[in-house]
Protein backbone atom coordinates (compact mmCIF):
# COMPACT_ATOMS: atom_id res chain seq x y z
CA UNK A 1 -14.70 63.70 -34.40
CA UNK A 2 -14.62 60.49 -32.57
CA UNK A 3 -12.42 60.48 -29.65
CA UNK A 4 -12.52 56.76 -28.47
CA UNK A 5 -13.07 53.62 -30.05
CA UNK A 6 -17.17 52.25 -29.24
CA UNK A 7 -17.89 48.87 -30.65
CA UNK A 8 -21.10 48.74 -29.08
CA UNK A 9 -22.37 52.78 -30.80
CA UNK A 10 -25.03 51.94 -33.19
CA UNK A 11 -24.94 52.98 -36.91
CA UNK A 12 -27.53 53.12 -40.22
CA UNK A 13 -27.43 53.99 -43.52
CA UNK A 14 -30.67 55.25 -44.83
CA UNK A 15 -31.99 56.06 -48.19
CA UNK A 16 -33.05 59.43 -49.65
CA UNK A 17 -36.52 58.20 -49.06
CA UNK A 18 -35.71 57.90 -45.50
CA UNK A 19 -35.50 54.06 -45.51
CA UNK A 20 -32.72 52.14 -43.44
CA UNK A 21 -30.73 50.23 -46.04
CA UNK A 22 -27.66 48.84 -43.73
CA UNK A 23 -26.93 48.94 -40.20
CA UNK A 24 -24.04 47.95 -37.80
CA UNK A 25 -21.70 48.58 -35.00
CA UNK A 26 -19.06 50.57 -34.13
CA UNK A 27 -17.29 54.19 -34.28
CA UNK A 28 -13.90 54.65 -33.68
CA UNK A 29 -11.42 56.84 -32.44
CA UNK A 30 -10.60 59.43 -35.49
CA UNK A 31 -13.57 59.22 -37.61
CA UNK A 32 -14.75 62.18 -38.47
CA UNK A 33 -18.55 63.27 -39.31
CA UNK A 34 -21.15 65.94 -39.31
CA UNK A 35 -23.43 67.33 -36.81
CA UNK A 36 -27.24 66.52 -39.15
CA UNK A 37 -29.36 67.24 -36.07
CA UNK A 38 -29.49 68.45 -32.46
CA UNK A 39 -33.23 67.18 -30.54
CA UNK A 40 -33.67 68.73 -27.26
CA UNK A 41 -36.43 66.73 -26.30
CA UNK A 42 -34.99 63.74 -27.14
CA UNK A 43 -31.59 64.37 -25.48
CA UNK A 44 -29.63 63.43 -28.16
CA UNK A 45 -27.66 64.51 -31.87
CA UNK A 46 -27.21 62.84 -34.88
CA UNK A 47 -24.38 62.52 -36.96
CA UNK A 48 -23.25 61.28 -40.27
CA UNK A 49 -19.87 59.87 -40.76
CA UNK A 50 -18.24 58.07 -44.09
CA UNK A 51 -20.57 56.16 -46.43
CA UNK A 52 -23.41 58.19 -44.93
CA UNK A 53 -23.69 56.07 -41.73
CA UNK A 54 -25.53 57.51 -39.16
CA UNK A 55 -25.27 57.74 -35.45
CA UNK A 56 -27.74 58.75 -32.74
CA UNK A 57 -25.81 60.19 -29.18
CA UNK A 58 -27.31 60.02 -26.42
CA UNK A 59 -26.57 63.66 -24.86
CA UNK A 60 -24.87 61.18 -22.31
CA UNK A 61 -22.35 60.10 -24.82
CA UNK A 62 -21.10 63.58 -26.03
CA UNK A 63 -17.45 63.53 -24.42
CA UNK A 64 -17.10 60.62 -27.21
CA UNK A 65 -16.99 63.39 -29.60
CA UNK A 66 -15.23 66.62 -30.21
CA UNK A 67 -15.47 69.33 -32.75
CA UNK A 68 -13.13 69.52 -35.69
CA UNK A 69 -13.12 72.49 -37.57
CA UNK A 70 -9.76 71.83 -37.16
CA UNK A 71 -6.90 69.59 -36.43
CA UNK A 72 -3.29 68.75 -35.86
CA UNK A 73 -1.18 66.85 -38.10
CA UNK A 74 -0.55 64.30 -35.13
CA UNK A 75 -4.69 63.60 -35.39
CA UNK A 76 -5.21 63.67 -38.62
CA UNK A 77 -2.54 60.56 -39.49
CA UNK A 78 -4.49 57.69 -40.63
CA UNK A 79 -7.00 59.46 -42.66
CA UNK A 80 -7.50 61.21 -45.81
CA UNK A 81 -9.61 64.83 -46.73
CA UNK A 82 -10.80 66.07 -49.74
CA UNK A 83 -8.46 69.28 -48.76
CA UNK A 84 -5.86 70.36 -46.50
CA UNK A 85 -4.96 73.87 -45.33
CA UNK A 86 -1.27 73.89 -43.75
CA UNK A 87 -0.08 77.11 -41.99
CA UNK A 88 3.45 77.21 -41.92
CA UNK A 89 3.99 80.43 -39.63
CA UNK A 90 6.90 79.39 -37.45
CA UNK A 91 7.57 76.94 -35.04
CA UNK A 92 10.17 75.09 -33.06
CA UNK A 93 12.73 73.48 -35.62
CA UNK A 94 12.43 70.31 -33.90
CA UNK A 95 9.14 70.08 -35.09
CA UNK A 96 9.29 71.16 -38.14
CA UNK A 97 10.78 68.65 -40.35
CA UNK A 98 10.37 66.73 -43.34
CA UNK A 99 8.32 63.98 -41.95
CA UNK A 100 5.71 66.38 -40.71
CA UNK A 101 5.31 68.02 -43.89
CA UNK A 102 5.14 64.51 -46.19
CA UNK A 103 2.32 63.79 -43.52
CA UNK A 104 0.47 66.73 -44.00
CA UNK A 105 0.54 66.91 -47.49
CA UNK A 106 -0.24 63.28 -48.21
CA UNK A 107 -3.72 63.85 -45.94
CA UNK A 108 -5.30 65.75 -48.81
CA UNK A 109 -7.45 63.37 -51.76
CA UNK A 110 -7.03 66.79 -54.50
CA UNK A 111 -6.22 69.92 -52.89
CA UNK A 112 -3.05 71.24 -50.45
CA UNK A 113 -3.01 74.93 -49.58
CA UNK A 114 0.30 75.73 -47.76
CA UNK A 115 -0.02 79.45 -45.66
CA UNK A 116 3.67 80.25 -45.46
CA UNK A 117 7.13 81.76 -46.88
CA UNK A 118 8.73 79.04 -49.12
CA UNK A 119 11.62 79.44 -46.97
CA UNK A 120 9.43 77.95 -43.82
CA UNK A 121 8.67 74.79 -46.67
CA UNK A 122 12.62 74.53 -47.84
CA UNK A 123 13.94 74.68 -44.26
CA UNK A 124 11.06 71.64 -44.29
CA UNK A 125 12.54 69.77 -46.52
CA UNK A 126 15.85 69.95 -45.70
CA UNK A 127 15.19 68.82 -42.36
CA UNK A 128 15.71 65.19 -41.69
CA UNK A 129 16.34 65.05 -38.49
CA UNK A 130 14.26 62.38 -36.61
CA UNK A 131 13.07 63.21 -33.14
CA UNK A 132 13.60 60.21 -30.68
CA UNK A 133 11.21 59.84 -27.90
CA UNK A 134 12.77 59.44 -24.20
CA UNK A 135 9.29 57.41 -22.30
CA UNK A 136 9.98 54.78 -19.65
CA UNK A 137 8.25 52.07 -21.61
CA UNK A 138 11.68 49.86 -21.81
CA UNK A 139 12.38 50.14 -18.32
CA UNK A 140 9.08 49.50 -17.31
CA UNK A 141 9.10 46.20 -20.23
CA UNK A 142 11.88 45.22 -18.35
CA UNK A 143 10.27 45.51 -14.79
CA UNK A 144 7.07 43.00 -15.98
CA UNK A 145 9.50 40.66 -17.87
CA UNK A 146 12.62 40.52 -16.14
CA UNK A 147 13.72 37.65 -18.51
CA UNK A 148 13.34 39.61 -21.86
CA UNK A 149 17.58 40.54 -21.76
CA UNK A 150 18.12 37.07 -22.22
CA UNK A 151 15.94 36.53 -24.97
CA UNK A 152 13.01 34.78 -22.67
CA UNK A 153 9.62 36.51 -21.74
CA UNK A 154 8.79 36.04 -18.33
CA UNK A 155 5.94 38.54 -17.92
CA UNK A 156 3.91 38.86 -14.40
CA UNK A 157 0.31 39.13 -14.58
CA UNK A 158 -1.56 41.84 -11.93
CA UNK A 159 2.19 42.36 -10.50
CA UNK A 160 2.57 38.73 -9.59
CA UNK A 161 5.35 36.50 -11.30
C-alpha cells in the first residue's frame, strides 16, 4: 500500500507481450498493489496497482509503501475490495457503532465475511452514537485569523499579520 501521495512516481501499463501501452504519473496515498518482482542488483521492486499500472521503487523509496495483508477500517475508507473479512471479537463500545460497521461492509464489491456473535453485529446496529473529536484545530483557526468571530478572515502568513 501507498502511504503518501507522489506525483512525480512513474507508472506503465504494458501488454501481455511485454509492450508499454500507457504511461503516467502519480501514486497516491491508499492505493493498494502487488509486490510482481524484487531485483537485488538493481536495487529496486516492482509493483502493480489498479488497471495493471506498474511501478518501479527505487529500494530508496520503500518507506512510500507498506504491506497490507491487512487493514483497518479507518484505511480502507475510500476504496473498494473484491472481499472483506470483518472480525467482530470485542472492542470498546465507543468504537463500535453503526457507522463503523456500514463502512466496513460497504468496502466489499461481492463478498462480506463477518467473524463474530450476532450479538457483537446487533449491539452494532443499535449503536448510533457519534463520537465527537476534541483537537485544537478551532482554537488554533482562531489564533491565525483572529477576525473569523466576526465573520471576516484575517489570516497571518509565516506568523506575521
Amino acid at each position: 500500500m501507498q502511504v503518501r501521495n507522489n506525483y512525480q512516481l512513474e507508472w506503465e501499463v504494458v501488454s501481455r507481450y511485454g509492450i508499454p501501452v500507457d504511461k503516467g504519473t502519480g501514486i497516491f496515498n491508499g492505493d493498494m498493489g502487488r509486490i510482481l518482482e524484487i531485483n537485488e542488483n538493481l536495487s529496486s521492486l516492482v509493483v502493480e496497482y489498479d488497471e495493471q499500472r506498474r511501478v518501479t521503487y527505487p529500494f530508496s523509496l520503500l518507506e512510500e509503501l507498506e504491506l497490507s495483508y491487512a487493514i483497518t477500517i479507518h484505511k480502507s475508507q475510500g476504496s473498494e475490495y473484491p472481499a472483506v473479512l470483518l472480525p467482530l471479537l470485542g472492542g470498546p463500545r465507543m468504537l463500535f457503532n453503526r457507522n463503523l460497521l456500514y463502512t466496513a461492509i460497504t468496502r466489499a464489491r461481492s463478498c462480506v465475511t463477518i467473524l463474530g456473535s450476532s450479538a457483537a453485529v446487533r449491539d452494532m446496529i443499535e449503536n448510533t452514537s457519534e463520537n465527537r473529536r476534541f483537537t485544537a484545530l478551532a482554537q488554533r483557526i482562531r489564533e491565525i485569523c483572529p477576525g473569523e468571530e466576526e465573520g471576516e478572515l484575517i489570516c497571518r502568513e509565516n506568523g506575521r499579520g
